[in-house]
N, C-alpha and C. Protein backbone atom coordinates (compact mmCIF):
# COMPACT_ATOMS: atom_id res chain seq x y z
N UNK A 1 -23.17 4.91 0.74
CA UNK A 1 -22.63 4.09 -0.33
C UNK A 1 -22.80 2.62 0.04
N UNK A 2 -23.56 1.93 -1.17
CA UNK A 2 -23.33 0.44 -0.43
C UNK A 2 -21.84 -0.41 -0.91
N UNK A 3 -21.59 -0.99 -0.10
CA UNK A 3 -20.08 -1.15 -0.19
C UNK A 3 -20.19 -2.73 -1.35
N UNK A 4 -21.49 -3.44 -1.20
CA UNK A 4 -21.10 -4.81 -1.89
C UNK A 4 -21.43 -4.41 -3.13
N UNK A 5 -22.42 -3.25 -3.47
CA UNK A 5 -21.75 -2.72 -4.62
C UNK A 5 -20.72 -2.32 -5.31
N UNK A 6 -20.04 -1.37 -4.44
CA UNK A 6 -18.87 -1.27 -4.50
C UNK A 6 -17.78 -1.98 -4.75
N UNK A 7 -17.58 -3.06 -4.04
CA UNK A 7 -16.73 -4.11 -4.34
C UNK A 7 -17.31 -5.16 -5.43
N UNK A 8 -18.17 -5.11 -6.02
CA UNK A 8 -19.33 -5.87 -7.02
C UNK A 8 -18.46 -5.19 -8.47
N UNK A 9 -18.94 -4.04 -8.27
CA UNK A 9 -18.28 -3.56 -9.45
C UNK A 9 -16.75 -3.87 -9.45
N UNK A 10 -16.22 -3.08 -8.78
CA UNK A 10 -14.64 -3.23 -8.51
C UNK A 10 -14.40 -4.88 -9.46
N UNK A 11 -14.73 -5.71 -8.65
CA UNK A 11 -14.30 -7.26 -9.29
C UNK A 11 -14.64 -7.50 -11.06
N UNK A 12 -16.02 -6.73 -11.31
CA UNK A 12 -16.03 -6.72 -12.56
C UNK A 12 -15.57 -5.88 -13.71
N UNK A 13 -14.69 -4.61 -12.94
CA UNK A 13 -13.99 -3.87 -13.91
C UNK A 13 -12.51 -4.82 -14.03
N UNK A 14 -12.06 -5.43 -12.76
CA UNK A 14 -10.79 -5.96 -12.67
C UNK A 14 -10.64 -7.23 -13.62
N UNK A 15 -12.26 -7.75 -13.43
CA UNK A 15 -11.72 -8.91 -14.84
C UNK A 15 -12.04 -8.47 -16.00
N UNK A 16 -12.45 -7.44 -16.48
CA UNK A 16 -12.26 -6.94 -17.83
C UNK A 16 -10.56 -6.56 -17.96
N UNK A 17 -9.59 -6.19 -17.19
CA UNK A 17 -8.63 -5.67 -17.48
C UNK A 17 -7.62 -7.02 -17.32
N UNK A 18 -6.88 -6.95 -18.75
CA UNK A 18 -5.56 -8.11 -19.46
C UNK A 18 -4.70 -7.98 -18.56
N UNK A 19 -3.82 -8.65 -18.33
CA UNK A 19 -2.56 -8.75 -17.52
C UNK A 19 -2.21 -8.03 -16.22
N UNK A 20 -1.32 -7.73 -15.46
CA UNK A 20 -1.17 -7.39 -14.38
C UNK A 20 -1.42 -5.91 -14.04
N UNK A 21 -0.95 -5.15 -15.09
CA UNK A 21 -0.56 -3.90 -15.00
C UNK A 21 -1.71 -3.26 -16.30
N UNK A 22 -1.97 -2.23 -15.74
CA UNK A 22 -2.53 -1.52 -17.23
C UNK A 22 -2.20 0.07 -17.09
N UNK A 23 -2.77 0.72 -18.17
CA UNK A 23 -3.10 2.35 -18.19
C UNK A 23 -3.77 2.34 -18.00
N UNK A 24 -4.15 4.33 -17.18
CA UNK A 24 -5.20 4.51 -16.97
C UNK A 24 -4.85 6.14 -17.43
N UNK A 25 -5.88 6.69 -17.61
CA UNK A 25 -6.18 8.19 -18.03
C UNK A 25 -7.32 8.64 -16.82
N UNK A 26 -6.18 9.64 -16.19
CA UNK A 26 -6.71 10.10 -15.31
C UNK A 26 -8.03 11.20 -15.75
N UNK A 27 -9.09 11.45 -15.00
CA UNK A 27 -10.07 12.57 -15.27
C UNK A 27 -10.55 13.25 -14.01
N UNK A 28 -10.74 14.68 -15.32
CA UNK A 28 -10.41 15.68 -13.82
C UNK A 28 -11.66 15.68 -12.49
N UNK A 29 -10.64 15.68 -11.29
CA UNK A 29 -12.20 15.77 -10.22
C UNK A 29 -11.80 17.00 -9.93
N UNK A 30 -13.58 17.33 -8.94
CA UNK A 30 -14.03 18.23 -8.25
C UNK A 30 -12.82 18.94 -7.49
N UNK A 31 -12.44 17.37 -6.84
CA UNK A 31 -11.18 17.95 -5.48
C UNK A 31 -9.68 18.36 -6.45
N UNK A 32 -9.64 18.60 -7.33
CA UNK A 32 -8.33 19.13 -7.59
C UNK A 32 -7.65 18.23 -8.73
N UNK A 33 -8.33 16.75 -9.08
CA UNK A 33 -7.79 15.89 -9.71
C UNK A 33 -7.14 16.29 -11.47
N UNK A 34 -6.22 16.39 -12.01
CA UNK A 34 -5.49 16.72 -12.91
C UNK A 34 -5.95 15.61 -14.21
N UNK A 35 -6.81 16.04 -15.43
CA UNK A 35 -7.41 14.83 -16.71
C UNK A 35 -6.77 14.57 -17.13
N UNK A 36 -6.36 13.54 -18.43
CA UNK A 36 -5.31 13.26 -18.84
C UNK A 36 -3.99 13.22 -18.54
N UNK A 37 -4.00 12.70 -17.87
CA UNK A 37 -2.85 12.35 -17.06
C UNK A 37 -2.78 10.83 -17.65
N UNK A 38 -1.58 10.16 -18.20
CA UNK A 38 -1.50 8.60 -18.21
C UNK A 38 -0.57 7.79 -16.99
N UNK A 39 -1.05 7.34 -16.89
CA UNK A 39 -0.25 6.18 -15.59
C UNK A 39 -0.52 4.56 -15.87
N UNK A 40 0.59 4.07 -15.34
CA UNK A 40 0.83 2.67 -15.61
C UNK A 40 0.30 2.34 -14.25
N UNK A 41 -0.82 1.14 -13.29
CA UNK A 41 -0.97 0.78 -12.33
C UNK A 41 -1.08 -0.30 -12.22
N UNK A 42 -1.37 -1.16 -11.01
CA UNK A 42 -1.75 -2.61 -10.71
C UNK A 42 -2.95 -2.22 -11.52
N UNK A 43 -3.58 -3.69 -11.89
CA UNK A 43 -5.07 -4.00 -12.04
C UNK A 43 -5.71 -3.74 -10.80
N UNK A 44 -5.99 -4.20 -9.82
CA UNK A 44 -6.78 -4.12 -8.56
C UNK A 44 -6.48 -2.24 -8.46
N UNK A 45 -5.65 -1.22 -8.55
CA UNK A 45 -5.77 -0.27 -8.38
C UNK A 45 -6.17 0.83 -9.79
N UNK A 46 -6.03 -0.15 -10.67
CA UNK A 46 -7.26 0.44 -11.99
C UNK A 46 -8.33 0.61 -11.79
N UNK A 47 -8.95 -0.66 -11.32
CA UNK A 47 -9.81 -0.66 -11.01
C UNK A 47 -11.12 0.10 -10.37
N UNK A 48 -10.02 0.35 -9.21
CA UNK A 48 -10.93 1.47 -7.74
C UNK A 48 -10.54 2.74 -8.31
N UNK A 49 -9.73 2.77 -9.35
CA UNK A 49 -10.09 4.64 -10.01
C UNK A 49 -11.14 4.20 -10.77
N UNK A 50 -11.28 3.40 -11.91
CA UNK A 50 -12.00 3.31 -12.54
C UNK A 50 -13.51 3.45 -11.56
N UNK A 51 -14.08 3.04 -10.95
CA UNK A 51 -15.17 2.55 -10.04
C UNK A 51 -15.65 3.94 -9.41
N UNK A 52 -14.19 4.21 -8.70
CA UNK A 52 -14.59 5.97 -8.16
C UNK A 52 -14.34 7.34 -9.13
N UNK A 53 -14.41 6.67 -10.37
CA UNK A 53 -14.82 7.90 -11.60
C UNK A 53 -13.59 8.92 -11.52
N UNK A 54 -12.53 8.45 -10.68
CA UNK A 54 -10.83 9.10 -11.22
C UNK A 54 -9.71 8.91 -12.42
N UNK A 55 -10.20 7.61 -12.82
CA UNK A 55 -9.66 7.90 -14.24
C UNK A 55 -10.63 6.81 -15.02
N UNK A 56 -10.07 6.33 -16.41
CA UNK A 56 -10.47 5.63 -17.28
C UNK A 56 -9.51 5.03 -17.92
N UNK A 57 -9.76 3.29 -18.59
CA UNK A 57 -9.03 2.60 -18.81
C UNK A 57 -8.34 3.36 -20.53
N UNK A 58 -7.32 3.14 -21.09
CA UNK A 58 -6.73 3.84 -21.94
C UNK A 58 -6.84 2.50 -22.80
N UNK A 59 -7.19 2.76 -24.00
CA UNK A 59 -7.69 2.09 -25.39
C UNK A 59 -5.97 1.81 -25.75
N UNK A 60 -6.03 0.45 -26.50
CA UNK A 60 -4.46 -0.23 -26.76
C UNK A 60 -3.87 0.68 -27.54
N UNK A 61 -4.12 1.31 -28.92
CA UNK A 61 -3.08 3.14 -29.06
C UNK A 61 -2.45 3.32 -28.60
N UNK A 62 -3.58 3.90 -27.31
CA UNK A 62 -3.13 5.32 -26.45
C UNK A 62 -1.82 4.36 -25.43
N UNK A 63 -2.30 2.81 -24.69
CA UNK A 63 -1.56 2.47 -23.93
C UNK A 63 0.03 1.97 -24.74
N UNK A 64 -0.11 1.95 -25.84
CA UNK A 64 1.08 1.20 -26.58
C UNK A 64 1.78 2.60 -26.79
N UNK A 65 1.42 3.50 -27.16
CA UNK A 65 2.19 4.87 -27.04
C UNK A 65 3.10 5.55 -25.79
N UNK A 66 1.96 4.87 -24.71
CA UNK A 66 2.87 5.29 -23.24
C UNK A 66 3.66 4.85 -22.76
N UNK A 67 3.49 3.27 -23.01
CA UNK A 67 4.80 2.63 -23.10
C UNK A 67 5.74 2.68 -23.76
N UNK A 68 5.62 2.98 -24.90
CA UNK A 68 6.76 2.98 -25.87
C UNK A 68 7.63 4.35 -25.60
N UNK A 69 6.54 5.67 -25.11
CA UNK A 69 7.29 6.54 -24.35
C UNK A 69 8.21 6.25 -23.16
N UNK A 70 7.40 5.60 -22.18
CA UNK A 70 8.15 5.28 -20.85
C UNK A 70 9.62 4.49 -20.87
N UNK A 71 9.43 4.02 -22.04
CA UNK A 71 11.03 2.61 -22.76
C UNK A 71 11.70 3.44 -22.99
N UNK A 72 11.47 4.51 -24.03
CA UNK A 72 12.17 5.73 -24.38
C UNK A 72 12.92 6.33 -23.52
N UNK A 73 12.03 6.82 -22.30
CA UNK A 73 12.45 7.84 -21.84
C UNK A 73 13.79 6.94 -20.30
N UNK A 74 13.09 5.55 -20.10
CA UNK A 74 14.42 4.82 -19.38
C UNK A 74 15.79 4.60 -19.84
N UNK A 75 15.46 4.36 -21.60
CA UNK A 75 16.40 4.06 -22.38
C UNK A 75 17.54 5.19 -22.17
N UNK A 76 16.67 6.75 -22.27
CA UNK A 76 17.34 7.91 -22.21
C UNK A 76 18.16 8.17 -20.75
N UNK A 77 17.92 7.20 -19.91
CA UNK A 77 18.14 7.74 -18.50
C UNK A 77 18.89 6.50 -18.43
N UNK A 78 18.91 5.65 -18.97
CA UNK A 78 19.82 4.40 -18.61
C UNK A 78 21.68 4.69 -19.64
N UNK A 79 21.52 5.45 -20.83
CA UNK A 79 22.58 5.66 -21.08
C UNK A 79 22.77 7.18 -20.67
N UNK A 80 22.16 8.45 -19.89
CA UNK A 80 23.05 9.24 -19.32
C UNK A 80 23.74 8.93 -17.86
N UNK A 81 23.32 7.75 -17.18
CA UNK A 81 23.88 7.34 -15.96
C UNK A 81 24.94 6.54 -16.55
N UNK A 82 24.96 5.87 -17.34
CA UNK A 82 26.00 5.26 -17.85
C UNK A 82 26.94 6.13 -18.57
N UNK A 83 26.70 7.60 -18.77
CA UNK A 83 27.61 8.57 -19.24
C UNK A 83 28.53 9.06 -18.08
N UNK A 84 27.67 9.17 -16.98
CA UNK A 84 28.16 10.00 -15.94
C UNK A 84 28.87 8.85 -14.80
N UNK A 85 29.06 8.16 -15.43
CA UNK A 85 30.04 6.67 -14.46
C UNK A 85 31.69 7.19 -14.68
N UNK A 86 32.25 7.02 -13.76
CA UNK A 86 33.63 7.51 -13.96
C UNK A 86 34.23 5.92 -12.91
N UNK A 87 35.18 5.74 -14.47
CA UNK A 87 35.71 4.25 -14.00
C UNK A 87 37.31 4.69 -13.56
N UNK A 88 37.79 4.10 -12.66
CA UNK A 88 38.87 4.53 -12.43
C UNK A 88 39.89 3.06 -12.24
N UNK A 89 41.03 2.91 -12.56
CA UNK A 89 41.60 1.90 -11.96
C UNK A 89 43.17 2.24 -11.52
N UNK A 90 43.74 1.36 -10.36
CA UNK A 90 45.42 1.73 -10.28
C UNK A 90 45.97 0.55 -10.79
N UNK A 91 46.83 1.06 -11.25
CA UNK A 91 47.89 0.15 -11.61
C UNK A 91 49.24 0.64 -11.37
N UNK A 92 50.09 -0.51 -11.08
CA UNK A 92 51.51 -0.26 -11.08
C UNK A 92 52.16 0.65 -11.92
N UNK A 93 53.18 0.81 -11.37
CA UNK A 93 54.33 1.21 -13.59
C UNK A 93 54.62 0.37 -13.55
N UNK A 94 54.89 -1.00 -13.21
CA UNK A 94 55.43 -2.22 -13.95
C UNK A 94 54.17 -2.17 -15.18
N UNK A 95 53.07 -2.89 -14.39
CA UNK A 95 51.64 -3.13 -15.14
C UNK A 95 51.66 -2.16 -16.52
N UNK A 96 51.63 -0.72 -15.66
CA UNK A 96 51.51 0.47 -17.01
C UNK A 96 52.60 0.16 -18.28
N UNK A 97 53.81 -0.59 -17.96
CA UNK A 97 54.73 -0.35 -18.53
C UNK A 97 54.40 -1.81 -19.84
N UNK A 98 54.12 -2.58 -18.80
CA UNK A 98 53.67 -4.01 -19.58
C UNK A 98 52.50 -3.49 -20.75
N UNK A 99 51.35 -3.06 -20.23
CA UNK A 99 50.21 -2.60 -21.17
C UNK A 99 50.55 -1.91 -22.46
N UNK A 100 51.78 -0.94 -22.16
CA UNK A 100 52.10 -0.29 -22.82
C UNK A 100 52.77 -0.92 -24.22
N UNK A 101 53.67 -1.41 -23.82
CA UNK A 101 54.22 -2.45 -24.42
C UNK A 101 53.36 -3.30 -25.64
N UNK A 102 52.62 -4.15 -24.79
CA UNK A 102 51.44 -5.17 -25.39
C UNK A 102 50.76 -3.91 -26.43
N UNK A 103 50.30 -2.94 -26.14
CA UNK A 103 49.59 -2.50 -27.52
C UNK A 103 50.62 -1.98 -27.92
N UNK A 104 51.84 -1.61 -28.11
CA UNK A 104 53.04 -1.07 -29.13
C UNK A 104 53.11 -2.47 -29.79
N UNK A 105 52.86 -3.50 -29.43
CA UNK A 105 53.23 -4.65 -30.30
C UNK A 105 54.79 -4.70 -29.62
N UNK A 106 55.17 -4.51 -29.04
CA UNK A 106 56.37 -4.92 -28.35
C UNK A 106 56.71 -5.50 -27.42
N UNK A 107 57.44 -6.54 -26.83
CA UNK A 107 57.34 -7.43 -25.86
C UNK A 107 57.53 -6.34 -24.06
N UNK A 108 57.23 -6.23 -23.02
CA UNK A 108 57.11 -5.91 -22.09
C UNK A 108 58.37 -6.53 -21.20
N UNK A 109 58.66 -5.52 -19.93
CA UNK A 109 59.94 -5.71 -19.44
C UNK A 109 59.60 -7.85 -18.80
N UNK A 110 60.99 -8.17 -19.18
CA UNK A 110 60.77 -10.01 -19.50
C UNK A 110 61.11 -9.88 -17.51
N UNK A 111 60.57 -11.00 -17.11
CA UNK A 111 60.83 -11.85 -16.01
C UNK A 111 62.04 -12.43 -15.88
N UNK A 112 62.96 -12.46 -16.62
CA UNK A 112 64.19 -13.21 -16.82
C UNK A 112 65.32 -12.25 -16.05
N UNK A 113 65.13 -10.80 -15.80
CA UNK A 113 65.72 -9.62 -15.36
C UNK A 113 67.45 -9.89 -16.29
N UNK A 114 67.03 -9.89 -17.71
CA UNK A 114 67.91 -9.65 -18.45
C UNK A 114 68.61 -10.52 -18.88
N UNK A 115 68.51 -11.67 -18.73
CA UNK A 115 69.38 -13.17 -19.05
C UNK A 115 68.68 -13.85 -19.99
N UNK A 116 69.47 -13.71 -21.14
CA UNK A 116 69.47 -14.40 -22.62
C UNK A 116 69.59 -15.97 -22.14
């Protein structure tokens, strides 16, 4: 393999690819590699799949779909961790007694300890 090829290409798939991160669609290899597969990667590691014929860059569609899945599916995982939070707090019985009070709309035991 000549390598300044190698790295020749590499640099010119990397400046075809927009922003930091892209998709890629994996394709199947010889050694076991699994096709269609989508993944989010660096550019510089798009790239060297792209180059060594392990995947292919994913057309704006396909990549706006995976993302919009991947948002989805955090979104889904960001409010069941926030389901499974168990808040706990102590409080006094004075405190309890005060709270209590305040939402009855009724004044709470006074500081005055009973003197009009």
């Amino acid at each position: 393999m000549d390598l300044r090829a190698y790295y020749q290409k590499m640099r010119e798939v990397e400046r075809e690819i927009a922003g930091e991160d892209t998709v890629v669609i994996s394709v199947e290899t010889p050694d076991g590699g699994k096709g269609g597969v989508a993944t989010e990667v660096p550019k510089r590691l798009a790239a060297k799949m792209v180059v060594e014929g392990r995947a292919k860059l994913a057309d704006g569609p396909t990549a706006k779909a995976f993302r919009e899945k991947a948002a989805e599916a955090k979104r889904a995982a960001d409010e069941l961790a926030a389901a499974n939070k168990l808040q706990v707090s102590l409080v006094s019985t004075n405190e309890l007694q005060r709270l209590r009070g305040a939402a009855s709309g009724k004044k709470g035991p006074s500081d005055s300890h009973g003197l009009v």
